[in-house]
N, C-alpha and C. Protein backbone atom coordinates (compact mmCIF):
# COMPACT_ATOMS: atom_id res chain seq x y z
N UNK A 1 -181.87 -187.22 74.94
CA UNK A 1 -180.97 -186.58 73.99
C UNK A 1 -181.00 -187.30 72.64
N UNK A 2 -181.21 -188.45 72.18
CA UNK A 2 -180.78 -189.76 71.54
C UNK A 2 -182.27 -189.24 70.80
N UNK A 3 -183.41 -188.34 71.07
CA UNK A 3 -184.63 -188.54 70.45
C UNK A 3 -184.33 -187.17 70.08
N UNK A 4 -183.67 -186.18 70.66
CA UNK A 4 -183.75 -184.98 69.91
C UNK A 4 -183.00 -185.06 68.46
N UNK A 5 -181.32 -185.81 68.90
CA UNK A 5 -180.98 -185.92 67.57
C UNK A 5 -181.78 -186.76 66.56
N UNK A 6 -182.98 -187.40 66.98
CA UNK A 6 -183.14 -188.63 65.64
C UNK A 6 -184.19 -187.13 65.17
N UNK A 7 -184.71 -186.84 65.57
CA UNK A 7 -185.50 -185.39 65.08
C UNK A 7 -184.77 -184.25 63.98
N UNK A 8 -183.54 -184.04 64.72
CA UNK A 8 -182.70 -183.59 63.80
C UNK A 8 -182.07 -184.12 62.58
N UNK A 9 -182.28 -185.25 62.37
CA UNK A 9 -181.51 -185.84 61.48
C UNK A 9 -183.18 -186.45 60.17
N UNK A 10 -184.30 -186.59 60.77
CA UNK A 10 -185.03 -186.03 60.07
C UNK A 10 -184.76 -185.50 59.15
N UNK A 11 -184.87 -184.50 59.46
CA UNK A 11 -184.77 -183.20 58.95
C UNK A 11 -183.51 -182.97 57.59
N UNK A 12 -182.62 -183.22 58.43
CA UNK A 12 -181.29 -183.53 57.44
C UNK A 12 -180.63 -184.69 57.96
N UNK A 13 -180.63 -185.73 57.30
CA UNK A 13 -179.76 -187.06 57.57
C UNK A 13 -178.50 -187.14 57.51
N UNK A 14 -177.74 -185.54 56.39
CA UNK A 14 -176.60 -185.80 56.99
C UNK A 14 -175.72 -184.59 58.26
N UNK A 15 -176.49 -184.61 58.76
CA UNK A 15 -175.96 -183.90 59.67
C UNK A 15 -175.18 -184.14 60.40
N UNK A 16 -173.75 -184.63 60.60
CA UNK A 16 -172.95 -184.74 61.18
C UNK A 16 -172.83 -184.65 62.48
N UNK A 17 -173.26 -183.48 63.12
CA UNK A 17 -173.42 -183.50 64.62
C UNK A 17 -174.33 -183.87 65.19
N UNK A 18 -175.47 -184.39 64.74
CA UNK A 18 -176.38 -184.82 65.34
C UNK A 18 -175.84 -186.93 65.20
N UNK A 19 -175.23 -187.15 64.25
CA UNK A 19 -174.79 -188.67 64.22
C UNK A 19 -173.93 -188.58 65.43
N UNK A 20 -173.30 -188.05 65.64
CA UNK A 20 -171.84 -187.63 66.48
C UNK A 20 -172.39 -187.46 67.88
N UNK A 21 -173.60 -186.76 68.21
CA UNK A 21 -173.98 -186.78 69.26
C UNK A 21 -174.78 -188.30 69.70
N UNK A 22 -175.38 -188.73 69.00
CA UNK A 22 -175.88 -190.41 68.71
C UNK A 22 -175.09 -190.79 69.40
N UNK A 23 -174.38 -190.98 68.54
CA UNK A 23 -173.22 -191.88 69.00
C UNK A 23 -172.76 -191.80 70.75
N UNK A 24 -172.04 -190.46 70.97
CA UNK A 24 -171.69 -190.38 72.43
C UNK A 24 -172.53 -190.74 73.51
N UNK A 25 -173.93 -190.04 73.12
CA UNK A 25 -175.01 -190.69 73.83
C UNK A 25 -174.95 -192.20 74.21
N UNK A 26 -174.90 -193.19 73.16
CA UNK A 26 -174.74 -194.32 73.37
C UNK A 26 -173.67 -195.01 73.79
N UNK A 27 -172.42 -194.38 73.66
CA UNK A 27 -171.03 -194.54 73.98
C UNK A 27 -171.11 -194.46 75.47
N UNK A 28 -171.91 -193.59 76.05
CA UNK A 28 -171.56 -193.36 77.46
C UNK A 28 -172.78 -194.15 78.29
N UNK A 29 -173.76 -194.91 77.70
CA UNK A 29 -174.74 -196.05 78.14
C UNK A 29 -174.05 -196.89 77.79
N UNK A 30 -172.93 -197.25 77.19
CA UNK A 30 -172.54 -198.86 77.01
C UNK A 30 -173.28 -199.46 75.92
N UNK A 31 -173.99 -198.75 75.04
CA UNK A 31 -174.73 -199.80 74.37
C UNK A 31 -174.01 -199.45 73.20
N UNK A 32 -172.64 -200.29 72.78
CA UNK A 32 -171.35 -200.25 71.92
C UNK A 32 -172.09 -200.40 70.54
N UNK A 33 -172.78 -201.47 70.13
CA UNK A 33 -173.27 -201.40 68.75
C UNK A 33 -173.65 -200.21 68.11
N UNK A 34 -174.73 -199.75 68.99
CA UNK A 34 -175.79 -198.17 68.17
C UNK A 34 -175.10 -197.63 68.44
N UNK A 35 -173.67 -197.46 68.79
CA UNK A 35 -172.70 -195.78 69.37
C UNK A 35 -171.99 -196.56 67.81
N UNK A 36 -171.38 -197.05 67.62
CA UNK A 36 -170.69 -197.63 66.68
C UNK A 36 -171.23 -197.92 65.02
N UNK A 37 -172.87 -198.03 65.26
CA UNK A 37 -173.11 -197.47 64.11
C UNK A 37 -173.24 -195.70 63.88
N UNK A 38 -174.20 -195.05 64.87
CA UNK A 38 -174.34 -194.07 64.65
C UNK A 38 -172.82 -192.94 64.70
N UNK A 39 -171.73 -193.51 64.91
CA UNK A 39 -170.30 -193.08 64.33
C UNK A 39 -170.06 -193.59 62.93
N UNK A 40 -170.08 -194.68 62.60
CA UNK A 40 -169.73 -194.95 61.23
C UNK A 40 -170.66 -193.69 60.39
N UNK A 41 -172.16 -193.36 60.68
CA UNK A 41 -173.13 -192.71 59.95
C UNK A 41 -172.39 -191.11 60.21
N UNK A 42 -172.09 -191.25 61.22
CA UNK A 42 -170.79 -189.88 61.62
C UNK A 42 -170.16 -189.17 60.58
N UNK A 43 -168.84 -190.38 60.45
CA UNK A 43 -168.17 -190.29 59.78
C UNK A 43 -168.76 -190.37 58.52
N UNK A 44 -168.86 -190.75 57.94
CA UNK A 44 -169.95 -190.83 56.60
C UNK A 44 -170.31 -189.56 56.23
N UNK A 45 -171.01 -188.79 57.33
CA UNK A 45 -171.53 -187.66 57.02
C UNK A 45 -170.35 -186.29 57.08
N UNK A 46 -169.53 -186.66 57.36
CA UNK A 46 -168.02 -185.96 57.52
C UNK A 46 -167.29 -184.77 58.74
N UNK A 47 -167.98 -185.92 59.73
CA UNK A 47 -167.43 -185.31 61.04
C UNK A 47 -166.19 -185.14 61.37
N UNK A 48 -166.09 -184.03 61.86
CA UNK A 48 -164.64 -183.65 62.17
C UNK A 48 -164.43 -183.64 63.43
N UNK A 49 -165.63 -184.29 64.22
CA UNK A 49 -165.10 -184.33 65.99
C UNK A 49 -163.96 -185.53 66.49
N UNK A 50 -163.26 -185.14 66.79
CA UNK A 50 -162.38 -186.38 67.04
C UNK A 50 -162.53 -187.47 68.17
N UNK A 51 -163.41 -187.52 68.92
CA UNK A 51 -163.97 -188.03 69.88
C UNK A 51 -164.98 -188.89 68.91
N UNK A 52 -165.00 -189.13 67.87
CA UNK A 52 -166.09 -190.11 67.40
C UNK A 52 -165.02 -191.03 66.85
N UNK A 53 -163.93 -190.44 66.48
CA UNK A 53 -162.77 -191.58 65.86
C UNK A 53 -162.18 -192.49 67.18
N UNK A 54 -161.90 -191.90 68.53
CA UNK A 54 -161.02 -192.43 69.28
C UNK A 54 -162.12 -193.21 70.36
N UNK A 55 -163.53 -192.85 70.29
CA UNK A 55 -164.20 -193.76 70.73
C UNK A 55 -164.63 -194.86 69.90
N UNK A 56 -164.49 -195.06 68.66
CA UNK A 56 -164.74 -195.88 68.02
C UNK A 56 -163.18 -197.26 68.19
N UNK A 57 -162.42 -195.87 68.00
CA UNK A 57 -161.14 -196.82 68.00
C UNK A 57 -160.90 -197.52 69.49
N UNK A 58 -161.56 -197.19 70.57
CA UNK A 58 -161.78 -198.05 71.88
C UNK A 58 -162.47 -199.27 71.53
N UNK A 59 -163.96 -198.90 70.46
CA UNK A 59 -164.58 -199.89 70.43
C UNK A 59 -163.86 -201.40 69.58
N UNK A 60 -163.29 -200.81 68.72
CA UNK A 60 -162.38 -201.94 68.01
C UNK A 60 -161.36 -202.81 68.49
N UNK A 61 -160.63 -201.61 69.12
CA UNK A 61 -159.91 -202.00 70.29
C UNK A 61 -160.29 -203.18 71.13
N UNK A 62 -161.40 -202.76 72.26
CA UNK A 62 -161.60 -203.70 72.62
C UNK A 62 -162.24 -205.30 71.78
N UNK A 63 -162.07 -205.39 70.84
CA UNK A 63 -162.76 -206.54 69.86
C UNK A 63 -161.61 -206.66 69.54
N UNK A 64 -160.34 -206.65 70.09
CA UNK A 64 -159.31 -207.30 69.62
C UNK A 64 -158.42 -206.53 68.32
N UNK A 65 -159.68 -205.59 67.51
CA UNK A 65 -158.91 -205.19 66.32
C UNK A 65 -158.11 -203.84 66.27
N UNK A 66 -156.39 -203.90 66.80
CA UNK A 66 -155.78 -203.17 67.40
C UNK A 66 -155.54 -202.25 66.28
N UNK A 67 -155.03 -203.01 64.95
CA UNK A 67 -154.59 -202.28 63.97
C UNK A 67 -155.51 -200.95 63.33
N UNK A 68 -156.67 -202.45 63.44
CA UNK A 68 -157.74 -200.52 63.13
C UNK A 68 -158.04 -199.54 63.49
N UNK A 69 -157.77 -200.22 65.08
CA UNK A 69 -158.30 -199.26 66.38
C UNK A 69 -157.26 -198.03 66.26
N UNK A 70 -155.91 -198.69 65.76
CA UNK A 70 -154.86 -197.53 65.92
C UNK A 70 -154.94 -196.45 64.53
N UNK A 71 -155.65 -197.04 63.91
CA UNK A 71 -156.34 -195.93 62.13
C UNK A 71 -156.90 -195.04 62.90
N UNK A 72 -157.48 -195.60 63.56
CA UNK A 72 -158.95 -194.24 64.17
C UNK A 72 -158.51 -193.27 65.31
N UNK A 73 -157.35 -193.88 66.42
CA UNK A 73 -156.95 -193.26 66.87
C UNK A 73 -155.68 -192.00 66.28
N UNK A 74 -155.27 -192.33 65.04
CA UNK A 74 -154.69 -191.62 64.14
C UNK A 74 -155.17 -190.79 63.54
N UNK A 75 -156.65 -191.00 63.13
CA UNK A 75 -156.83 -190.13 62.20
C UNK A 75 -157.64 -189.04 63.54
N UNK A 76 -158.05 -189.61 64.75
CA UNK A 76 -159.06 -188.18 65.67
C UNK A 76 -157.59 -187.58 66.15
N UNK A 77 -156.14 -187.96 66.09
CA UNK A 77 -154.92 -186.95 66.40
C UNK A 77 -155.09 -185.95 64.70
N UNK A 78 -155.19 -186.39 63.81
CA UNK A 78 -155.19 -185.72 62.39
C UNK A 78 -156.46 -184.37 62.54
N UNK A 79 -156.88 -184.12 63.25
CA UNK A 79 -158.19 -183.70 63.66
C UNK A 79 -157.62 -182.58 64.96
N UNK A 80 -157.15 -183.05 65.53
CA UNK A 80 -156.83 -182.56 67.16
C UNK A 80 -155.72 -183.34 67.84
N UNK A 81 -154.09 -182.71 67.27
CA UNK A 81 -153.12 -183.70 68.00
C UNK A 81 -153.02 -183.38 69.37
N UNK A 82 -154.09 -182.80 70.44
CA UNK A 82 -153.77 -183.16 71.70
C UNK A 82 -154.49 -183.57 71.89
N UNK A 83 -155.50 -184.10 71.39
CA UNK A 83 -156.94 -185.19 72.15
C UNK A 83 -156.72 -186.42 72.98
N UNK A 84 -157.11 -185.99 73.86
CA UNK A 84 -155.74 -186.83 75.13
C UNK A 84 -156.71 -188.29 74.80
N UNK A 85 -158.10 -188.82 74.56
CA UNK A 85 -158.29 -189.89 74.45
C UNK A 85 -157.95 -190.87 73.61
N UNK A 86 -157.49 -190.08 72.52
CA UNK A 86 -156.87 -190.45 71.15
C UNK A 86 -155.37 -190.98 71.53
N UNK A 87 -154.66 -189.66 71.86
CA UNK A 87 -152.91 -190.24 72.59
C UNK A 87 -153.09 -191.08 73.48
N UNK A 88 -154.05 -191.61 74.48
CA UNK A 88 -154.29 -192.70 75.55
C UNK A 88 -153.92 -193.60 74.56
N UNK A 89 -155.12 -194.26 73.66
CA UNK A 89 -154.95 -194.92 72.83
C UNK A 89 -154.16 -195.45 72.22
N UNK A 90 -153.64 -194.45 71.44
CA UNK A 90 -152.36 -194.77 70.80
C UNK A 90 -151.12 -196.05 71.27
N UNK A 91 -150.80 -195.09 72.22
CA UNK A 91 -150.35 -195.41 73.10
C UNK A 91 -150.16 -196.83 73.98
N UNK A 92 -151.00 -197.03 74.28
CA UNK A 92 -152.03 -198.17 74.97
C UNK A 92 -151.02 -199.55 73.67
N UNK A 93 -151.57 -199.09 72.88
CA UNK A 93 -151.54 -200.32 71.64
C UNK A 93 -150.08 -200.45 71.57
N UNK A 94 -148.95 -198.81 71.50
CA UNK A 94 -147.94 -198.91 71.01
C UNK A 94 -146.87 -199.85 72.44
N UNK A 95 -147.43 -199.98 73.29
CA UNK A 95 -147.15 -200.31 74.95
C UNK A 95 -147.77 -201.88 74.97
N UNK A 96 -148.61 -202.26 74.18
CA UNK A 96 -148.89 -204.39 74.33
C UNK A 96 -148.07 -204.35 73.45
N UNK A 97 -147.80 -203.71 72.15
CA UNK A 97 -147.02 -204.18 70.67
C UNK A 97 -145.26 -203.71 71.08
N UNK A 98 -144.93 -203.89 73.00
CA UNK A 98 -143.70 -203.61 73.22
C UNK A 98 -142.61 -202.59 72.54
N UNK A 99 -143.53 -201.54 71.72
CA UNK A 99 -142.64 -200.45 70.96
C UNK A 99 -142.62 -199.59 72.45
N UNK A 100 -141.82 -199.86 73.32
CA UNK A 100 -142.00 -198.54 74.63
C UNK A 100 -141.58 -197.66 74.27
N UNK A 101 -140.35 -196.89 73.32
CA UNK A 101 -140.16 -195.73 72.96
C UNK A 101 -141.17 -195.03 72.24
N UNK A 102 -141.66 -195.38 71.46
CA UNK A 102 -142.50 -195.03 71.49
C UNK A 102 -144.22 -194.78 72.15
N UNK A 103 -144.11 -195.68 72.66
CA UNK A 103 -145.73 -195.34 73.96
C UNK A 103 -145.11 -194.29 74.53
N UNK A 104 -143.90 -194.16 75.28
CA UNK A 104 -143.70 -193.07 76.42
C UNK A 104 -143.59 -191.76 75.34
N UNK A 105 -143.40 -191.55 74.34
CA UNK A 105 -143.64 -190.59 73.91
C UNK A 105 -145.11 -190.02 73.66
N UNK A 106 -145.62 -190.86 73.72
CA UNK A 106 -147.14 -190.22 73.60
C UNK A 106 -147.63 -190.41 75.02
N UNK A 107 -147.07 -190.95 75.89
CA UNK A 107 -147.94 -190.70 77.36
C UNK A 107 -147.12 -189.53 77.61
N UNK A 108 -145.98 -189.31 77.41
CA UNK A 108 -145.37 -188.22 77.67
C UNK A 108 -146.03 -186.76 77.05
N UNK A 109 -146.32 -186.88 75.79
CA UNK A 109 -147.41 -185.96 75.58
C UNK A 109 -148.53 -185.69 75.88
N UNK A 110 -149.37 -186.49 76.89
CA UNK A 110 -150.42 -186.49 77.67
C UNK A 110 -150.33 -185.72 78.53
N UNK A 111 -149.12 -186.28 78.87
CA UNK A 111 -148.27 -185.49 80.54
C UNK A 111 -148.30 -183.91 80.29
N UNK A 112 -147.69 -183.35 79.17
CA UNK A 112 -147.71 -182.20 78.86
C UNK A 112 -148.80 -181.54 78.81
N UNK A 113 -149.88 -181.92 78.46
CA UNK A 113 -151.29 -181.65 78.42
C UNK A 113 -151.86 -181.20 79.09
N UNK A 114 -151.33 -182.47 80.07
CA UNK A 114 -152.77 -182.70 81.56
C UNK A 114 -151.23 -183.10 82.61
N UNK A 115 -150.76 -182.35 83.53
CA UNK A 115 -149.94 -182.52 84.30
C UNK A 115 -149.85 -183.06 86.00
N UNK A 116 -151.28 -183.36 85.66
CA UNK A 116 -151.47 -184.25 86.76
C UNK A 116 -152.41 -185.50 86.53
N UNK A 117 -152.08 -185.79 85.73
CA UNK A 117 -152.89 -187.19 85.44
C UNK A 117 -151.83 -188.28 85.95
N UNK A 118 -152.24 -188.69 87.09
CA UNK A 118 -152.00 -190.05 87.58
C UNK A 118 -151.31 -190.91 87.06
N UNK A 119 -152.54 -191.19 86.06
CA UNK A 119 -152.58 -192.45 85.72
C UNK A 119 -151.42 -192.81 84.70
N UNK A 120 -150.94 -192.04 84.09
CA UNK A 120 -149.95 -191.64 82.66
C UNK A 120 -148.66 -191.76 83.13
N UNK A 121 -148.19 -191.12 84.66
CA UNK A 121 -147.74 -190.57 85.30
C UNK A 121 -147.27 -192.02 85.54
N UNK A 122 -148.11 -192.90 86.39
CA UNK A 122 -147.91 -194.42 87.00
C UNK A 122 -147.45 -195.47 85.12
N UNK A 123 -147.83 -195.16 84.14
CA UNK A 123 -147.91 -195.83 82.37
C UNK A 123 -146.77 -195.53 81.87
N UNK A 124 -145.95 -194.63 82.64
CA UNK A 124 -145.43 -193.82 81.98
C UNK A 124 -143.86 -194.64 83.08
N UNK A 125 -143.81 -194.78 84.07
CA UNK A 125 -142.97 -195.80 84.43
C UNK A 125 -142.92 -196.90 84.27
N UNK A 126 -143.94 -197.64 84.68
CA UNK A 126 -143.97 -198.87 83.86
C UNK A 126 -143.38 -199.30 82.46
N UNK A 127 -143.96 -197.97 81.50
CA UNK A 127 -143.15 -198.46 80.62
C UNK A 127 -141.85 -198.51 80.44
N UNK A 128 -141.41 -197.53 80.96
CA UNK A 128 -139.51 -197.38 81.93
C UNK A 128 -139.30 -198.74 81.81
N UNK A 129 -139.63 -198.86 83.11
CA UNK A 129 -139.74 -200.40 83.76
C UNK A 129 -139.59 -201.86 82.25
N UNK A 130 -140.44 -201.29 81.65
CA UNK A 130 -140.54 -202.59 80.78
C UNK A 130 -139.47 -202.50 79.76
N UNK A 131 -139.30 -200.96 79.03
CA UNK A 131 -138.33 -200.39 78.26
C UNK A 131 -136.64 -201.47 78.92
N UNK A 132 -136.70 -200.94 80.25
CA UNK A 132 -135.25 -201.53 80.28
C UNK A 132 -134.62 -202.90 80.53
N UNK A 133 -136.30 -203.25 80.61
CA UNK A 133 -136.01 -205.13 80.93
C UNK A 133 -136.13 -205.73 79.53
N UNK A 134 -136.70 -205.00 78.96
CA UNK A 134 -136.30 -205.61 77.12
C UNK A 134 -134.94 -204.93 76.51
N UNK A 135 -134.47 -204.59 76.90
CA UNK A 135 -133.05 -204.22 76.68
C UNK A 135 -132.58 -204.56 77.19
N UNK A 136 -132.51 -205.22 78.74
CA UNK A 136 -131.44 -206.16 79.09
C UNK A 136 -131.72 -207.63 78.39
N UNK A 137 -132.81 -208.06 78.34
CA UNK A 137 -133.49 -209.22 77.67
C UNK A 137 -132.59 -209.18 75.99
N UNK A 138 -132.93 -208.14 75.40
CA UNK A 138 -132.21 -207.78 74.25
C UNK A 138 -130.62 -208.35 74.18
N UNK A 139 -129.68 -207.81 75.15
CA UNK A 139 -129.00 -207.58 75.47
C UNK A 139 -128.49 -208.98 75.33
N UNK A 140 -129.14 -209.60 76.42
CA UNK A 140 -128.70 -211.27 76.98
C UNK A 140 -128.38 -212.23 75.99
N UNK A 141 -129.62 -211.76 74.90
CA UNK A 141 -129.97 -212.83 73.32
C UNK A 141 -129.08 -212.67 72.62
N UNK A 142 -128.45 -210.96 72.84
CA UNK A 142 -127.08 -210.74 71.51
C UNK A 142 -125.99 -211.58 72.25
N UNK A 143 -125.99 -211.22 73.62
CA UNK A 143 -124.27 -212.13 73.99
C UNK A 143 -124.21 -213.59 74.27
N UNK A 144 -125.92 -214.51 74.27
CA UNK A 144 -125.80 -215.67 74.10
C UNK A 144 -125.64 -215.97 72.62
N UNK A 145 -126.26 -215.55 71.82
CA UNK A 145 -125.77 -215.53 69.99
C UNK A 145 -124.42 -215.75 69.78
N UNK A 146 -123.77 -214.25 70.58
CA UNK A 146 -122.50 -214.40 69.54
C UNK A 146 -121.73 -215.92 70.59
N UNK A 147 -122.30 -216.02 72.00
CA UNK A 147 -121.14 -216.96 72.68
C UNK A 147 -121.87 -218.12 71.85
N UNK A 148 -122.35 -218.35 71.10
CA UNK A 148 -122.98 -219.69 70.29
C UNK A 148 -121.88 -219.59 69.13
N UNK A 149 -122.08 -218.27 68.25
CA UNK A 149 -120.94 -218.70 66.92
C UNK A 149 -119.21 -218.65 67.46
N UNK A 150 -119.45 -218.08 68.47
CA UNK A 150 -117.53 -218.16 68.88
C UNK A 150 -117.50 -219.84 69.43
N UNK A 151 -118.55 -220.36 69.86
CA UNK A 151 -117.90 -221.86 69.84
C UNK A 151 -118.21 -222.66 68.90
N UNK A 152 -119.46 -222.21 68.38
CA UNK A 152 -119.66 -223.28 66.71
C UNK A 152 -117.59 -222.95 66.14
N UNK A 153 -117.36 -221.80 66.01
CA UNK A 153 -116.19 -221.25 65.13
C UNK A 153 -115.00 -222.11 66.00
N UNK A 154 -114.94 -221.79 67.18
CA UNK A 154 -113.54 -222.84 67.91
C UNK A 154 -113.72 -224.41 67.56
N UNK A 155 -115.19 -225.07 68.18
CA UNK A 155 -115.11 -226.15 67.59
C UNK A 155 -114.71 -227.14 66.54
N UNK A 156 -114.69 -225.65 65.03
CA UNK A 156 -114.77 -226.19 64.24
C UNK A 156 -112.94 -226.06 63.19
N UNK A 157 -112.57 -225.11 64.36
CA UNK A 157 -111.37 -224.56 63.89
C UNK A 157 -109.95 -225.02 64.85
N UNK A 158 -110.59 -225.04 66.33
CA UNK A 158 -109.11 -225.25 67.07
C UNK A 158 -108.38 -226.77 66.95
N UNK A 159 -109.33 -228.12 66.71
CA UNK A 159 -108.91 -229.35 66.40
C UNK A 159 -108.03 -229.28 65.23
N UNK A 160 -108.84 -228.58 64.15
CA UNK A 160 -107.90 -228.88 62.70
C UNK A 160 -106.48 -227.81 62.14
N UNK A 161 -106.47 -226.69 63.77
CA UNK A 161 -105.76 -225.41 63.38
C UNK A 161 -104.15 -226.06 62.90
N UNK A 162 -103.67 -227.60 63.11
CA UNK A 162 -102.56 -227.29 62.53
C UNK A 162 -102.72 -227.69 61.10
N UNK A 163 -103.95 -228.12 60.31
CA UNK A 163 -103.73 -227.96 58.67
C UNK A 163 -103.65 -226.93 58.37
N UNK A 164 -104.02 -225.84 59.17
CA UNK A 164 -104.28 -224.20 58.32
C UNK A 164 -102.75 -223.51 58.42
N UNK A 165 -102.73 -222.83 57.22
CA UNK A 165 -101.87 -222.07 57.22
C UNK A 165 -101.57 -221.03 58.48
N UNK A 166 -100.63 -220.53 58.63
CA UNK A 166 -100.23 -218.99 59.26
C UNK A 166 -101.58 -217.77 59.44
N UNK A 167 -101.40 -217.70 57.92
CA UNK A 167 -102.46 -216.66 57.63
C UNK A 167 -104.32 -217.05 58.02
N UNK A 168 -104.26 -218.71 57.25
CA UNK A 168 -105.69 -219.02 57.84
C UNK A 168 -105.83 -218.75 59.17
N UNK A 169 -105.07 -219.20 60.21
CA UNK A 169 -105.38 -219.35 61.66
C UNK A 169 -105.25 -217.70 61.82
N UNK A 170 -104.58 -216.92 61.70
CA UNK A 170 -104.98 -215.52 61.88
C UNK A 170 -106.11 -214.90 61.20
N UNK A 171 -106.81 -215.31 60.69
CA UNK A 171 -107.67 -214.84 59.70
C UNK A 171 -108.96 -215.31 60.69
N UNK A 172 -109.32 -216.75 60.79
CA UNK A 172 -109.93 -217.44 61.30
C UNK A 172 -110.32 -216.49 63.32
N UNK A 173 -109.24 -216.62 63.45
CA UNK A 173 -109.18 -216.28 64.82
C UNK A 173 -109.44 -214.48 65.39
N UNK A 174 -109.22 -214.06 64.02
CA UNK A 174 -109.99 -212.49 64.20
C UNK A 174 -111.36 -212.26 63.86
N UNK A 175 -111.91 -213.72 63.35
CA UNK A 175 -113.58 -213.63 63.51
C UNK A 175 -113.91 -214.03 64.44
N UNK A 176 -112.96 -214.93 64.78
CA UNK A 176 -113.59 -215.05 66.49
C UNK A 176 -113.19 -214.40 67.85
N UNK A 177 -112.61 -213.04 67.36
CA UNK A 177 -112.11 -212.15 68.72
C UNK A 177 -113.87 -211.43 68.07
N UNK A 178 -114.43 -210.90 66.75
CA UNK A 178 -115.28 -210.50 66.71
C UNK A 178 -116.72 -210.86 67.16
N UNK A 179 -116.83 -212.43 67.16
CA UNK A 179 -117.50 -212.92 68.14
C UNK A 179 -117.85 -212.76 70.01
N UNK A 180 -116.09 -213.01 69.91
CA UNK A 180 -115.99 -213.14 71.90
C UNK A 180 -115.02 -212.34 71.88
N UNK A 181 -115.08 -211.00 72.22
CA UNK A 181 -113.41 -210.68 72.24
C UNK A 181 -113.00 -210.85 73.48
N UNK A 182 -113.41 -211.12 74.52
CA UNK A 182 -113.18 -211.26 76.03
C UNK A 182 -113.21 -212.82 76.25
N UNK A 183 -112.90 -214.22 75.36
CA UNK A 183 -112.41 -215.25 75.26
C UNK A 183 -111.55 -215.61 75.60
N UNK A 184 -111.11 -216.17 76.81
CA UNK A 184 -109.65 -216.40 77.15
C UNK A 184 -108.87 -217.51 76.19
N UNK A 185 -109.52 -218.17 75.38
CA UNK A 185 -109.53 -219.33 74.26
C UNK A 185 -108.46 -218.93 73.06
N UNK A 186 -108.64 -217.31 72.78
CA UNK A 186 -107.92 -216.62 71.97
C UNK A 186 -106.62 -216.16 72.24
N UNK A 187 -106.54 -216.01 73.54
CA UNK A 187 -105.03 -215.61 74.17
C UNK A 187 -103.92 -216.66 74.04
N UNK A 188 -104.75 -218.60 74.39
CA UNK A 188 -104.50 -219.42 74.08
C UNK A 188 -104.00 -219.86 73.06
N UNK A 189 -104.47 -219.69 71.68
CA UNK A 189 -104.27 -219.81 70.37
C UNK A 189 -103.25 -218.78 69.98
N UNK A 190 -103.39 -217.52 70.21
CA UNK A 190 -101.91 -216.50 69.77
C UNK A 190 -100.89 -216.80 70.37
N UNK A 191 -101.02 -217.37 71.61
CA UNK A 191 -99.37 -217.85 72.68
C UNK A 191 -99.46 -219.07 71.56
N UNK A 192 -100.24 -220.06 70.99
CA UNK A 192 -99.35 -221.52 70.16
C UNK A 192 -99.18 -220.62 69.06
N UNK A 193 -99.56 -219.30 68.25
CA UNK A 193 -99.18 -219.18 66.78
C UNK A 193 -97.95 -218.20 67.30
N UNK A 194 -97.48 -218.05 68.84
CA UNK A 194 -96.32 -217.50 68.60
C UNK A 194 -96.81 -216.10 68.28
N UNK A 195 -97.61 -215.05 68.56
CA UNK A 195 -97.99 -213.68 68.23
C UNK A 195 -98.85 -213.37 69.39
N UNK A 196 -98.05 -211.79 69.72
CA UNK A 196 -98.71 -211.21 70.54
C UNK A 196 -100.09 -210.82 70.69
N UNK A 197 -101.15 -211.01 71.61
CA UNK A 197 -102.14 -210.56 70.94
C UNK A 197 -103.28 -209.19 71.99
N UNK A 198 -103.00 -208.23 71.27
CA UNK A 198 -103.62 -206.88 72.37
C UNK A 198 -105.24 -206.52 72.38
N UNK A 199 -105.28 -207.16 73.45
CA UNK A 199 -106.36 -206.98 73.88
C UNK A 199 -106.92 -205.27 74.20
């Protein structure tokens, strides 16, 4: 196949589908370089198959270069937004770079596609899976944070609370119900300032 197109391209060098076919040819032997040039010569020549962008963007991909990889997988959706190798892709990248709302939206559009694909099907929980353990993870970091400034704030306030005024210690002590409002420390402090305090 790889000798008919170099025949064709003879003929006319920029022939687009004959680079494009190059390419796949070699894409599907593994021999990544000549599929990867004869796509760049692709594109060049102004192919509109989108299967030369999202195999390219595999090839980058795998070389580590995600950002570009995700150009190419962008631009063969700009071309054909259901090209399921392209949304794999996408995807793929948006799922290591922990954006899961977004990956499951594009495996989820796979799903729509192709409604029995497995594999999307199994990518597509996982990312569930990962989605809600970084939100509890999330979660953990906000309520160890704030239990860090509600005691930097007591530390630095309950020793010296009888220089402060009335108003300071109420003032003071409603940034730190905004910190911890479930502090039993605070119930403490409104029973000594003498004020009810409603939880």
């Amino acid at each position: 196949a790889i000798q008919v197109y170099d025949q064709a391209l003879k003929i006319d060098d920029n022939l687009s589908t004959a680079h494009a076919g190059k390419g796949h040819s070699y894409f599907a032997k593994k021999e990544i370089g000549d599929a990867f040039d004869a796509y760049i010569n692709a594109m060049k020549a102004g192919t509109k198959d989108p299967s030369c962008y999202s195999n390219i963007g595999d090839i980058i991909v795998s070389l580590e270069g995600h950002m570009e990889g995700l150009k190419m997988y962008e631009h063969a959706l700009m071309l054909n937004s259901q090209h399921i190798p392209a949304l794999q892709g996408k995807a793929n990248i948006l799922f290591n770079q922990q954006q899961y709302q977004e990956a499951l939206h594009y495996y989820q559009r796979i799903l729509a596609i192709a409604p029995e694909n497995a594999s999307v099907k199994r990518q597509i929980e996982e990312t569930t899976i990962q989605q809600q353990r970084a939100a509890r993870q999330e979660y953990e970091q906000q309520r160890q944070e704030q239990e860090r400034k509600a005691n930097t704030l007591w530390v630095s306030f309950y020793p010296l609370r009888s220089n402060c005024t009335f108003e300071e210690q109420t003032t003071i002590l409603k940034q730190f119900i905004a910190c911890s409002p479930e502090d039993q420390r605070i119930l403490t402090a409104y029973v000594e300032l003498g004020v009810e305090y409603a939880t």
